[in-house]
PDB file of N, CA and C in Angstrom:
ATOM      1  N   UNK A   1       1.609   4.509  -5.986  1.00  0.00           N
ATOM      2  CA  UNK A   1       1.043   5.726  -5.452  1.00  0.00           C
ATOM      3  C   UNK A   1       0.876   6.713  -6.595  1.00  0.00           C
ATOM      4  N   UNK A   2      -0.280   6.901  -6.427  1.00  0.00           N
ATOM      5  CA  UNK A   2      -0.467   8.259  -7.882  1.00  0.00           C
ATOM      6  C   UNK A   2      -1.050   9.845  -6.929  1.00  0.00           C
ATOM      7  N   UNK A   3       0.047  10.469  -7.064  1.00  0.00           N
ATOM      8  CA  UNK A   3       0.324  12.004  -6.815  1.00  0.00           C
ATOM      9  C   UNK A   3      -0.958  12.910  -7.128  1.00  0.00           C
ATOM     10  N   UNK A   4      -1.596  13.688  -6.786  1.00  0.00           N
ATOM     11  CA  UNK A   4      -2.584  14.625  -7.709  1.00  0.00           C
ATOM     12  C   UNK A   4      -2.310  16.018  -6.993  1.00  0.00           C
ATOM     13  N   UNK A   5      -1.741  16.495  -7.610  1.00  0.00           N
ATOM     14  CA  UNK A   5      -1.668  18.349  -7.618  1.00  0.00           C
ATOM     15  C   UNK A   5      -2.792  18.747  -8.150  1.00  0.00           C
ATOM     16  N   UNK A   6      -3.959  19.922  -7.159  1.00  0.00           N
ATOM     17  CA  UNK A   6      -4.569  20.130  -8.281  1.00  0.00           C
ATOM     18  C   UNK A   6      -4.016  21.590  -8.301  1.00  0.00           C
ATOM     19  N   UNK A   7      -3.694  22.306  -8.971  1.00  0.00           N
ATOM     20  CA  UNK A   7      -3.435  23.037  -9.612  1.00  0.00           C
ATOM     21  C   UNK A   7      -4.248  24.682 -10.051  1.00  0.00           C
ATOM     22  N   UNK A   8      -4.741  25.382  -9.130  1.00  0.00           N
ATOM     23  CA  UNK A   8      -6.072  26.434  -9.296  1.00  0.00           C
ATOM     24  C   UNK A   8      -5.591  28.065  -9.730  1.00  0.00           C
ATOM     25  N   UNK A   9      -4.243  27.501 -10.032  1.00  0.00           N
ATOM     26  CA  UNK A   9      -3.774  28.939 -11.015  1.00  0.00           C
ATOM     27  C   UNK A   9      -3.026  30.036  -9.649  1.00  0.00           C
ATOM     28  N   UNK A  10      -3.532  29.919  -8.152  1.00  0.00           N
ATOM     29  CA  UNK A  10      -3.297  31.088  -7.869  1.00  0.00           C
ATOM     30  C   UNK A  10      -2.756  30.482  -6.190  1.00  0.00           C
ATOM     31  N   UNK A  11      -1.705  30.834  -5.586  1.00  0.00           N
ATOM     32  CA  UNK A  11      -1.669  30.729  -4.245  1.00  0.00           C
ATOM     33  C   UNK A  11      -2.240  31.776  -3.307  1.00  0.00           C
ATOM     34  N   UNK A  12      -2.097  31.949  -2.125  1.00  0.00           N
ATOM     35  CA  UNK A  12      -2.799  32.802  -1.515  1.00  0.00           C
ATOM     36  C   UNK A  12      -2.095  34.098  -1.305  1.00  0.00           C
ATOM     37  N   UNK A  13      -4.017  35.037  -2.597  1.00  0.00           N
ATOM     38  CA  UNK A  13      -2.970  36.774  -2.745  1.00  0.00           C
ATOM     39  C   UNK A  13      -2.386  36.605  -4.136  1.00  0.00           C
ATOM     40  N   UNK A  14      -1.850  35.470  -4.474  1.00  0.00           N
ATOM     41  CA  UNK A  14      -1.054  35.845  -5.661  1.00  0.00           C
ATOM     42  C   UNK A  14      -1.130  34.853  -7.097  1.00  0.00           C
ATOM     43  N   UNK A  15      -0.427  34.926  -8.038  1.00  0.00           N
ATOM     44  CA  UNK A  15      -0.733  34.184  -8.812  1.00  0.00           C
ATOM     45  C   UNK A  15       0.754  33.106  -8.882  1.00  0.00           C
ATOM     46  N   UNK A  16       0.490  31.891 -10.075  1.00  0.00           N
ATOM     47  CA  UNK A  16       1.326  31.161  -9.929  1.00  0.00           C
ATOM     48  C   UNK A  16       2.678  31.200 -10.251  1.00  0.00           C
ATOM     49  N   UNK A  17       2.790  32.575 -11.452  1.00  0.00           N
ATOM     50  CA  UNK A  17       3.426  33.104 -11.960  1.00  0.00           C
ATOM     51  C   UNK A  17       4.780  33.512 -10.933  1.00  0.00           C
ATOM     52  N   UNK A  18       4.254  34.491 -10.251  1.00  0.00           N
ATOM     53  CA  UNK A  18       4.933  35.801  -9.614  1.00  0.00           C
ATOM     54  C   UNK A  18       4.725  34.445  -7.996  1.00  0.00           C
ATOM     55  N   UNK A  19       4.635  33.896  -7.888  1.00  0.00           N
ATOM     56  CA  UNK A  19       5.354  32.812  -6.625  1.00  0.00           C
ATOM     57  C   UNK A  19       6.293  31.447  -6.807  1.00  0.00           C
ATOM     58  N   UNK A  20       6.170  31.360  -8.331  1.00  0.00           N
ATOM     59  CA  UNK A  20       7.240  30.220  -8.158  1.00  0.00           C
ATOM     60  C   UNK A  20       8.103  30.378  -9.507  1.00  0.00           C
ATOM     61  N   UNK A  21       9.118  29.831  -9.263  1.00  0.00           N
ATOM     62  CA  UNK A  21      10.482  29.598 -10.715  1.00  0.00           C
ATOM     63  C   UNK A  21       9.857  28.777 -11.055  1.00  0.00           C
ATOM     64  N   UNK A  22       9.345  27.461 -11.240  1.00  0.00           N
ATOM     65  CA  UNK A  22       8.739  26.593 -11.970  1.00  0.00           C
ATOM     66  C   UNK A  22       7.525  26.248 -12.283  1.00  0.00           C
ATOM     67  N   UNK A  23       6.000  26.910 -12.091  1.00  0.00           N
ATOM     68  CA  UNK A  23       5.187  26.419 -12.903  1.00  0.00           C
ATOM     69  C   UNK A  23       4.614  25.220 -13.062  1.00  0.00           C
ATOM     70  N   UNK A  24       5.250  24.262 -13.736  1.00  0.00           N
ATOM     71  CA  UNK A  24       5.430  23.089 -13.790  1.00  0.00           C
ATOM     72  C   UNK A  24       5.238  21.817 -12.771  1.00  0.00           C
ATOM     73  N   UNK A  25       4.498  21.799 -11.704  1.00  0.00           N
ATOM     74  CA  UNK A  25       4.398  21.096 -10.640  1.00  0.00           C
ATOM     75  C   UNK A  25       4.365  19.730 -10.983  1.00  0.00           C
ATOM     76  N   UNK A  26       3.916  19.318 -11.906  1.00  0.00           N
ATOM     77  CA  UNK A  26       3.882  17.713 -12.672  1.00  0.00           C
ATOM     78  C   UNK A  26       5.683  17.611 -12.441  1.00  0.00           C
ATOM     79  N   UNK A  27       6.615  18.335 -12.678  1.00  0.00           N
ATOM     80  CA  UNK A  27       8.082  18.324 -12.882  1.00  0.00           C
ATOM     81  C   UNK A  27       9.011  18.363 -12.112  1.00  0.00           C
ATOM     82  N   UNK A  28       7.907  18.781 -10.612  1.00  0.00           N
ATOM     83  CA  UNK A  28       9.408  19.162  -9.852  1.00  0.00           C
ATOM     84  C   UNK A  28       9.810  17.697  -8.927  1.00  0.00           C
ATOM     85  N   UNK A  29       9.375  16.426  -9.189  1.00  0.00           N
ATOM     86  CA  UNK A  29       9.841  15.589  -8.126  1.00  0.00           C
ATOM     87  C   UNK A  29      10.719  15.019  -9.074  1.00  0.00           C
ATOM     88  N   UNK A  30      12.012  14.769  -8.326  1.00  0.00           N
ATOM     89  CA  UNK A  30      13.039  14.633  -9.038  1.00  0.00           C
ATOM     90  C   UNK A  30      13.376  12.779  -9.725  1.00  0.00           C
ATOM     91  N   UNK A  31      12.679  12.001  -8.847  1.00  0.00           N
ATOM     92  CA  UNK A  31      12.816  11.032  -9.267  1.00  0.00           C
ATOM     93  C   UNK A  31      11.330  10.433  -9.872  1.00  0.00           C
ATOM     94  N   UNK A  32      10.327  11.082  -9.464  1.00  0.00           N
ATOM     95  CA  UNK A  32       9.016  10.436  -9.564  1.00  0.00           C
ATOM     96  C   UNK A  32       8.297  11.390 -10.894  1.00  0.00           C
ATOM     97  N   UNK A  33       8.211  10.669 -12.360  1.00  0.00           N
ATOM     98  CA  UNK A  33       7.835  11.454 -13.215  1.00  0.00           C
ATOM     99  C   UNK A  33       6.121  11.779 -13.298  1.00  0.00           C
ATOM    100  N   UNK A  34       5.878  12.363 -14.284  1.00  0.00           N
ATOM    101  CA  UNK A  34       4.606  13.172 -14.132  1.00  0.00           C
ATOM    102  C   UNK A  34       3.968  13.673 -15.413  1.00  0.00           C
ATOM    103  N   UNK A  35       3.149  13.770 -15.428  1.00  0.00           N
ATOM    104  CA  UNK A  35       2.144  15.264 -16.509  1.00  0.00           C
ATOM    105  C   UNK A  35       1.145  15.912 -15.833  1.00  0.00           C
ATOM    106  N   UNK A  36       0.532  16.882 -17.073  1.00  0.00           N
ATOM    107  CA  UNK A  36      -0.438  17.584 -16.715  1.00  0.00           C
ATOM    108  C   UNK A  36      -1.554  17.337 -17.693  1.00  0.00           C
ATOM    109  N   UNK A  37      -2.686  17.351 -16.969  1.00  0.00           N
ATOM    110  CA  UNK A  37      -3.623  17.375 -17.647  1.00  0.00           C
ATOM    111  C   UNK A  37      -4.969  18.760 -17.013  1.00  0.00           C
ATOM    112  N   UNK A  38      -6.065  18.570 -18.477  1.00  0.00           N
ATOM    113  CA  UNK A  38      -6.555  19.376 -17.838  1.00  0.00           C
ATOM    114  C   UNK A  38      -7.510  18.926 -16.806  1.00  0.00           C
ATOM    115  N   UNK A  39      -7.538  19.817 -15.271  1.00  0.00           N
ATOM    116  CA  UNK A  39      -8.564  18.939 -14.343  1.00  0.00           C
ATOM    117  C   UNK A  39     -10.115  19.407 -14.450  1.00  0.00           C
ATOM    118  N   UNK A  40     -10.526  20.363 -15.234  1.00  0.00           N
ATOM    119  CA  UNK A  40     -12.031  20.692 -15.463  1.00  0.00           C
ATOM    120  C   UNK A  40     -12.795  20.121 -16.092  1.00  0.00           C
ATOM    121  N   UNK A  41     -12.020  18.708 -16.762  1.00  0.00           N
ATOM    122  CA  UNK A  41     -12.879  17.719 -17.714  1.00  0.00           C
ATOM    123  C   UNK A  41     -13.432  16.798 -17.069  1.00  0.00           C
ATOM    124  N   UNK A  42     -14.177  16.275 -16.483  1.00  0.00           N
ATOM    125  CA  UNK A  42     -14.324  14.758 -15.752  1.00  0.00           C
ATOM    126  C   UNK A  42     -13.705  13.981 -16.477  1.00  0.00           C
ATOM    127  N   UNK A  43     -14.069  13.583 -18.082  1.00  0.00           N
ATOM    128  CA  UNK A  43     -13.353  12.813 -18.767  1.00  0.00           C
ATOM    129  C   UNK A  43     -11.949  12.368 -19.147  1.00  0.00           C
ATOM    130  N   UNK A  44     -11.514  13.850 -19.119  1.00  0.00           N
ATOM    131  CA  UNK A  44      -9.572  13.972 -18.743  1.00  0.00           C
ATOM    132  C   UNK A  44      -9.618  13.328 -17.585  1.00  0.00           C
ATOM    133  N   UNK A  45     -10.087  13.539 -16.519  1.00  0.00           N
ATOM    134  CA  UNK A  45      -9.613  13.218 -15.188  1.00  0.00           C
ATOM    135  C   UNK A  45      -9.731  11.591 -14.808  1.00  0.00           C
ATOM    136  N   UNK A  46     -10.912  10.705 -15.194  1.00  0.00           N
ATOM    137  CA  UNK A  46     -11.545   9.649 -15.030  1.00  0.00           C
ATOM    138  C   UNK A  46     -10.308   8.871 -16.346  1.00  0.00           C
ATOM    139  N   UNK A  47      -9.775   9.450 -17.214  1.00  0.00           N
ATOM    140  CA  UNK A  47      -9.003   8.453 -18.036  1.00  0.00           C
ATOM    141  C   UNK A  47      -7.569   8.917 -17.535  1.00  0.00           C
ATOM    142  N   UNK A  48      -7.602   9.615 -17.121  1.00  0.00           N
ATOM    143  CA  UNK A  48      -5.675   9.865 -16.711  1.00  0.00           C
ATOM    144  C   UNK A  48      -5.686   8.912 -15.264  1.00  0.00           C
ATOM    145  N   UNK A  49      -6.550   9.187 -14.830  1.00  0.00           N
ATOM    146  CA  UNK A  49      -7.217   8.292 -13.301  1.00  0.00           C
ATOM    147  C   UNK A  49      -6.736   6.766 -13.243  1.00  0.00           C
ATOM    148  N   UNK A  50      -7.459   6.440 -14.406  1.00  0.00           N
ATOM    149  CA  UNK A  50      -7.125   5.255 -14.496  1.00  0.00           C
ATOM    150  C   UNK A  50      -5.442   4.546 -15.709  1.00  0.00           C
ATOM    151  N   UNK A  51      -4.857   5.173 -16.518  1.00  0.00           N
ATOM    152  CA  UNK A  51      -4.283   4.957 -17.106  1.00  0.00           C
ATOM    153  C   UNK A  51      -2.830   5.036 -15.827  1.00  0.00           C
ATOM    154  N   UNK A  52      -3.158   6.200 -15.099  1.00  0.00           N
ATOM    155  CA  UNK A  52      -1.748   6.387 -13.959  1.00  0.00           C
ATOM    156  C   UNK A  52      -1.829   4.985 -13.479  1.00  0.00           C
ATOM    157  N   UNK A  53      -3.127   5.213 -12.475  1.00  0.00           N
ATOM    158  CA  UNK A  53      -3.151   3.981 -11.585  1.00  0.00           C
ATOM    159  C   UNK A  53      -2.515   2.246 -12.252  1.00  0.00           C
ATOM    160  N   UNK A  54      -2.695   1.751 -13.765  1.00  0.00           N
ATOM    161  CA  UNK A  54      -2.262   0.955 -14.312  1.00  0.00           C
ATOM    162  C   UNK A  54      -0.886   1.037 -14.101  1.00  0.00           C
ATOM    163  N   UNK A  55      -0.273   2.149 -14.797  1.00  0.00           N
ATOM    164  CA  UNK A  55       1.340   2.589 -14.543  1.00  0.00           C
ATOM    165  C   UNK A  55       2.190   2.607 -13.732  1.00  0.00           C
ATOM    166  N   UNK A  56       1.392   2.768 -12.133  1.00  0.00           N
ATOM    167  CA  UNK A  56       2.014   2.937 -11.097  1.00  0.00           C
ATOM    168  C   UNK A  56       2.373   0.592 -10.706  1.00  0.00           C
ATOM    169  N   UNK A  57       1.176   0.416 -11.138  1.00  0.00           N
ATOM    170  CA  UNK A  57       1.489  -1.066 -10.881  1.00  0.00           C
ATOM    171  C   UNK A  57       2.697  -1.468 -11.110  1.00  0.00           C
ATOM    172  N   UNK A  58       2.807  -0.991 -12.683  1.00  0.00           N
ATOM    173  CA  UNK A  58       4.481  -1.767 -13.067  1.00  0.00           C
ATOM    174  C   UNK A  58       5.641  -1.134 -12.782  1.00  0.00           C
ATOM    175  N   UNK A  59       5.541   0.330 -12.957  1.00  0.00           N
ATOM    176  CA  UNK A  59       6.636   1.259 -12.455  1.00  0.00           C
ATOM    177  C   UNK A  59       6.886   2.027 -11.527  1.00  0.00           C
ATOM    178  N   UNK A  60       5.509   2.157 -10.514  1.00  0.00           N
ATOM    179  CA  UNK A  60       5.943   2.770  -9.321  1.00  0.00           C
ATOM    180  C   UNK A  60       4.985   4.241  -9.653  1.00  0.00           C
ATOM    181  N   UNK A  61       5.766   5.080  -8.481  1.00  0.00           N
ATOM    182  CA  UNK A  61       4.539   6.561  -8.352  1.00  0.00           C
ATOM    183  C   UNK A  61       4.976   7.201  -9.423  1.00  0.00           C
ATOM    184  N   UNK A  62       3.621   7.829  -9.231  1.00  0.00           N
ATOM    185  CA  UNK A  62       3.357   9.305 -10.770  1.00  0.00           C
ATOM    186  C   UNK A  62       2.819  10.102  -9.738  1.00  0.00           C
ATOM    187  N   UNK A  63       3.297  11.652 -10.756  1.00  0.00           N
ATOM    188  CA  UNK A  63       2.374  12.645 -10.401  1.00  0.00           C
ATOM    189  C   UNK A  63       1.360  13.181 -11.678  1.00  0.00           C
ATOM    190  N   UNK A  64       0.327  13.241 -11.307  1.00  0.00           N
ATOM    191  CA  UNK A  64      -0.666  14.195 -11.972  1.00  0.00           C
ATOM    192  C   UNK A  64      -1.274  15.896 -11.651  1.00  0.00           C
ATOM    193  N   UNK A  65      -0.386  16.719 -12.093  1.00  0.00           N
ATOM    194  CA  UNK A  65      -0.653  17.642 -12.081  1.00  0.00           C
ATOM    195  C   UNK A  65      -2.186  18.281 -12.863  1.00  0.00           C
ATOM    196  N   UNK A  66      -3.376  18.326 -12.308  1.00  0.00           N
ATOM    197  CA  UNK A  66      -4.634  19.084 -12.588  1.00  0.00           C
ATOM    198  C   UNK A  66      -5.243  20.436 -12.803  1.00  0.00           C
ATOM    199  N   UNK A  67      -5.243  21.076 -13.732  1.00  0.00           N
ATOM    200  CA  UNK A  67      -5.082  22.582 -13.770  1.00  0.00           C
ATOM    201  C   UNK A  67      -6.809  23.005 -13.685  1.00  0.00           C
ATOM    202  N   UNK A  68      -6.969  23.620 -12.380  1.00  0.00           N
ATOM    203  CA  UNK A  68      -8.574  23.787 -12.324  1.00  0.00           C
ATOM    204  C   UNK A  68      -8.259  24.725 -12.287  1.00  0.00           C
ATOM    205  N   UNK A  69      -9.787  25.532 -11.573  1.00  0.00           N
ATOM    206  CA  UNK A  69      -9.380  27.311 -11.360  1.00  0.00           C
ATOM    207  C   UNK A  69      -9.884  27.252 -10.155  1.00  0.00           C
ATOM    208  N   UNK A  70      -9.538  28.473  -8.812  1.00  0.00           N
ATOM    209  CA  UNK A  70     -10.688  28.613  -8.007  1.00  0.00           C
ATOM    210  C   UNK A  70     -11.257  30.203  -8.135  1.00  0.00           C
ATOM    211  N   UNK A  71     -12.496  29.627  -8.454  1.00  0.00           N
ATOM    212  CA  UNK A  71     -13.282  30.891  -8.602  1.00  0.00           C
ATOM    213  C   UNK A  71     -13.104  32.222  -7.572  1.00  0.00           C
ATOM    214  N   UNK A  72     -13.015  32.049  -6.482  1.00  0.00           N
ATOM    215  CA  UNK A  72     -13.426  32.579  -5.439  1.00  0.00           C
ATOM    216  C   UNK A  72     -11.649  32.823  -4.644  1.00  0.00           C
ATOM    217  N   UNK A  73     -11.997  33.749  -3.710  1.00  0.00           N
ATOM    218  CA  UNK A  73     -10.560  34.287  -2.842  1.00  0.00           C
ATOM    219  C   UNK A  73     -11.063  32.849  -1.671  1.00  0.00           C
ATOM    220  N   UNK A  74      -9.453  32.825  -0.574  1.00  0.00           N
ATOM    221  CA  UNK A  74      -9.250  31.718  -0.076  1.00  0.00           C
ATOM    222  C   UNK A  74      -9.586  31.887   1.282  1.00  0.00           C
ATOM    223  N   UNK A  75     -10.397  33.047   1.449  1.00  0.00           N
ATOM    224  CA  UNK A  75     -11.078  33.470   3.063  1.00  0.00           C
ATOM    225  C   UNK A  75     -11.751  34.908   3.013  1.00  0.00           C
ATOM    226  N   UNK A  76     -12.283  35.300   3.760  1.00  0.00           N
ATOM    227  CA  UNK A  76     -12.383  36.496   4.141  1.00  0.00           C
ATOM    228  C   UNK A  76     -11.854  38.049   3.631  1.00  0.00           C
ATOM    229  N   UNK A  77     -10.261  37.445   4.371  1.00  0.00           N
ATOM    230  CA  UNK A  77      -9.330  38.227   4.338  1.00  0.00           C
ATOM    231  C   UNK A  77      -8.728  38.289   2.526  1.00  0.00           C
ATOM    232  N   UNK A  78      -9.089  37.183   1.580  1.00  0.00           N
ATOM    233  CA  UNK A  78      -8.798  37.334   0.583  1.00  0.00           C
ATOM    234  C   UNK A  78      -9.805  36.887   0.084  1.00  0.00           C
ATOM    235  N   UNK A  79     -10.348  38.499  -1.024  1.00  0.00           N
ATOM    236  CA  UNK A  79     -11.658  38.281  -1.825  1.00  0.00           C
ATOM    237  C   UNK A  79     -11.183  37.403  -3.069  1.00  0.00           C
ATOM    238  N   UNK A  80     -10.064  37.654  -3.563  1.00  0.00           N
ATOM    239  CA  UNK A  80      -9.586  37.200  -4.539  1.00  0.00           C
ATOM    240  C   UNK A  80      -9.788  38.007  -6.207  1.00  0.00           C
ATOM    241  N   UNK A  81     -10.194  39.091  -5.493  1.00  0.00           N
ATOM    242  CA  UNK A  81     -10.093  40.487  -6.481  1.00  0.00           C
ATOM    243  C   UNK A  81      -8.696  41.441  -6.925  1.00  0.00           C
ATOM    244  N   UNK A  82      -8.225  41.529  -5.997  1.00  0.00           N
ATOM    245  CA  UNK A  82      -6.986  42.170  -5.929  1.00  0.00           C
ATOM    246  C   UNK A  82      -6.325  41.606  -7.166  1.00  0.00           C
ATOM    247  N   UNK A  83      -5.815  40.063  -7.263  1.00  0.00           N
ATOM    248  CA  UNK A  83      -5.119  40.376  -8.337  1.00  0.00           C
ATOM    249  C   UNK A  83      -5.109  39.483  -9.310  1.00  0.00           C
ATOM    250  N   UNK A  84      -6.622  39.412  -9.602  1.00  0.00           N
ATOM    251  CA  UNK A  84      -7.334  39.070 -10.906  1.00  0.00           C
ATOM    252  C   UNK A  84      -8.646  40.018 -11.162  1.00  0.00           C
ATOM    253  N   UNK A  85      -8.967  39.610 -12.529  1.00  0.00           N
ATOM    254  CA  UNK A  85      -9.718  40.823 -12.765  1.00  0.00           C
ATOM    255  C   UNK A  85     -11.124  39.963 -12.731  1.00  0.00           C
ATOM    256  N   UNK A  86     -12.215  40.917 -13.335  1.00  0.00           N
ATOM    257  CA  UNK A  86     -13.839  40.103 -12.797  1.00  0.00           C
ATOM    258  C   UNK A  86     -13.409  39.566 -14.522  1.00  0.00           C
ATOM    259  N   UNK A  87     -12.909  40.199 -15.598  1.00  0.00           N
ATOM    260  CA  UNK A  87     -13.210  39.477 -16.751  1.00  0.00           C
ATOM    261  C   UNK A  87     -12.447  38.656 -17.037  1.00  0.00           C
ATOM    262  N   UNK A  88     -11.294  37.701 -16.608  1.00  0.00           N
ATOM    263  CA  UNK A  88     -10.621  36.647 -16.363  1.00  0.00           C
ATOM    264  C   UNK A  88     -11.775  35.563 -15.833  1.00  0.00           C
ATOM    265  N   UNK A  89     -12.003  36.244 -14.765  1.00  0.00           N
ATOM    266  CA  UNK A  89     -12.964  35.022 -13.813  1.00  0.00           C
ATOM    267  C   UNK A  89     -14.278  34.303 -14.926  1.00  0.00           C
ATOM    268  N   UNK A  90     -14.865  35.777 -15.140  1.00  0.00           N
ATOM    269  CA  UNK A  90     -15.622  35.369 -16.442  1.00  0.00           C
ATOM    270  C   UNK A  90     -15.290  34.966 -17.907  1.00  0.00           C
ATOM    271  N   UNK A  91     -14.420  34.928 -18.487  1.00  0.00           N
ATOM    272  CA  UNK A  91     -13.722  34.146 -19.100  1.00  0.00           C
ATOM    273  C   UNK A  91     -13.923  32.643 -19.197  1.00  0.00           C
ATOM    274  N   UNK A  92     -13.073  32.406 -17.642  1.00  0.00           N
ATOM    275  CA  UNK A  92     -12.881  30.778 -17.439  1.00  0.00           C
ATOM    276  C   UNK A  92     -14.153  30.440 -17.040  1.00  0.00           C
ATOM    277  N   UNK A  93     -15.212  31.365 -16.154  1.00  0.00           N
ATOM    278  CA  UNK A  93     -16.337  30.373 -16.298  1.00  0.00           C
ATOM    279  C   UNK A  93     -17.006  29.698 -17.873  1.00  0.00           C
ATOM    280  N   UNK A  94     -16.550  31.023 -19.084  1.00  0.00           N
ATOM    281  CA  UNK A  94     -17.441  30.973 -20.077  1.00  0.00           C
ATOM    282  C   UNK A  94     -16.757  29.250 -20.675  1.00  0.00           C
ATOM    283  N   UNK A  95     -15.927  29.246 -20.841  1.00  0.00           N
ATOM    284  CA  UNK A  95     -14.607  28.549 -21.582  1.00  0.00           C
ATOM    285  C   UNK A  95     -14.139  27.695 -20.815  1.00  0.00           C
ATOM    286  N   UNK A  96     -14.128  26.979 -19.234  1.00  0.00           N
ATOM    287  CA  UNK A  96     -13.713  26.357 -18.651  1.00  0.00           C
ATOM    288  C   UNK A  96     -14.298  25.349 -17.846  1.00  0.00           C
ATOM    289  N   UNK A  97     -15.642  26.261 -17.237  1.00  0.00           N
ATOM    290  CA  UNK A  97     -16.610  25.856 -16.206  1.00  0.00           C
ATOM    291  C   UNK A  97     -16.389  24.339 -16.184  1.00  0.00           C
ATOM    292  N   UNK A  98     -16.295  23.373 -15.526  1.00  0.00           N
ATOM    293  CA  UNK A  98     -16.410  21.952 -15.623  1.00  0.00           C
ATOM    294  C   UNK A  98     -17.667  21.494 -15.730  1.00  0.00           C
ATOM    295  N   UNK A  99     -18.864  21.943 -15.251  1.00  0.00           N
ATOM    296  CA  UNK A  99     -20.400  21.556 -15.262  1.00  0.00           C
ATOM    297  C   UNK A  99     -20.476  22.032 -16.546  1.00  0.00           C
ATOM    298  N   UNK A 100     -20.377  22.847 -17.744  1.00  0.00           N
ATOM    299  CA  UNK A 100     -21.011  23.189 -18.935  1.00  0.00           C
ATOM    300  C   UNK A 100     -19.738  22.381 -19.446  1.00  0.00           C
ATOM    301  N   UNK A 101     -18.596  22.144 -18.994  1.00  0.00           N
ATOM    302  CA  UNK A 101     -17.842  20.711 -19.872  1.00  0.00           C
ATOM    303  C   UNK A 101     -18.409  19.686 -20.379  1.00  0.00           C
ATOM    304  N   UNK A 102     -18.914  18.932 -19.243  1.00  0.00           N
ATOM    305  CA  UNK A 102     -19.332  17.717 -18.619  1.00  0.00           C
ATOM    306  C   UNK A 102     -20.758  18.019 -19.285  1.00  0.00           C
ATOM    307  N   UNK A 103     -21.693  18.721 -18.985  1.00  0.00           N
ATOM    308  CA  UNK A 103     -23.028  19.241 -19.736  1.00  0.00           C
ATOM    309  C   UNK A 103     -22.618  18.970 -21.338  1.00  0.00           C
ATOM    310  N   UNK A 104     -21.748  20.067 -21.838  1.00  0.00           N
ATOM    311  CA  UNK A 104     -22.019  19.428 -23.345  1.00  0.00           C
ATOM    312  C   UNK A 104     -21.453  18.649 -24.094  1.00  0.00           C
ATOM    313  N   UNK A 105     -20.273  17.491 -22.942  1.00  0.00           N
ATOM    314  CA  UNK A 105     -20.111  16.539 -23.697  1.00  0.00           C
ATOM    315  C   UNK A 105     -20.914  15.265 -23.521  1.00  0.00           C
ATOM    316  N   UNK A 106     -22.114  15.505 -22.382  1.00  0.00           N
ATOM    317  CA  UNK A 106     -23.407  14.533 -22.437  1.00  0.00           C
ATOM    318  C   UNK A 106     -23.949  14.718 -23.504  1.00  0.00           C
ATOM    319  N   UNK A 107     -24.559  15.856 -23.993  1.00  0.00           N
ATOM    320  CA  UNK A 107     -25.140  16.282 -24.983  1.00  0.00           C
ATOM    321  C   UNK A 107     -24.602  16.136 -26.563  1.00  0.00           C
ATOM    322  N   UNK A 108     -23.402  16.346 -26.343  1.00  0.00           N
ATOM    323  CA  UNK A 108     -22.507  16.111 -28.014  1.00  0.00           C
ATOM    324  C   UNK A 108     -22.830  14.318 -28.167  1.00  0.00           C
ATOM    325  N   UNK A 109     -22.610  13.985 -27.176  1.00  0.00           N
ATOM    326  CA  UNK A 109     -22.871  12.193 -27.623  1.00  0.00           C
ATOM    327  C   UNK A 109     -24.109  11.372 -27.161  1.00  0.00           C
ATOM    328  N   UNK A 110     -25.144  12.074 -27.421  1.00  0.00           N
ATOM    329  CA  UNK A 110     -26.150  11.815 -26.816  1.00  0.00           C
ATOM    330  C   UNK A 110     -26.315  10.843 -25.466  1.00  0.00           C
ATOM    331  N   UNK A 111     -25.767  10.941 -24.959  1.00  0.00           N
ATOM    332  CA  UNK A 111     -26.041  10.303 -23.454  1.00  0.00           C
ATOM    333  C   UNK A 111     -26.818  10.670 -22.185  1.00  0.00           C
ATOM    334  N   UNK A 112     -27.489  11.668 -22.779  1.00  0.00           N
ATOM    335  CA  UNK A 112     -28.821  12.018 -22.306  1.00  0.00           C
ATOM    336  C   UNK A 112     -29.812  12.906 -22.513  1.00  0.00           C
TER     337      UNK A 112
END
């Protein structure tokens, strides 16, 4: 069994910080080990994907902790303004976005 946390920086209202002692979600199952990778890469994701799944054959479950972002508040009732700022958000789109990932690592190796 392979675990996937994904990981979007923020619970609801708040950040990951200021709601939990540990951070670390790849860490907290006590018998079942883990990492993190980053989840905005397809390529991170498609090789950790498959390297777990091998692992789990011989040794049993993993977790994969995935660190995405979510752009956006988690309803209505949370815009998801309150307590992030607009230049964070823009930030991680500039520096994170997974489509301009995935975009220029087609392009860095010519694959299309």
């Amino acid at each position: 069994m392979v675990y996937v946390c994904e990981n979007n920086l923020y619970g609801m209202g708040t950040s990951n910080e200021r709601h939990s002692h540990n951070t670390d979600y790849y860490a907290r199952g006590d018998k079942i080990p883990g990492f993190k990778i980053e989840g905005q890469n397809i390529l991170n994701v498609r090789e950790a994907i498959k390297w777990a799944g091998a692992w789990t054959l011989e040794n049993g479950p993993i977790c994969i902790e995935m660190s995405t972002y979510r752009y956006h508040g988690h309803s209505m009732s949370d815009p998801g303004t309150t307590y992030r700022s607009k230049d964070e958000i823009a930030a991680i789109r500039k520096y994170r976005d997974p489509i301009e990932i995935c975009r220029d690592i087609i392009l860095e190796n010519n694959w299309a």
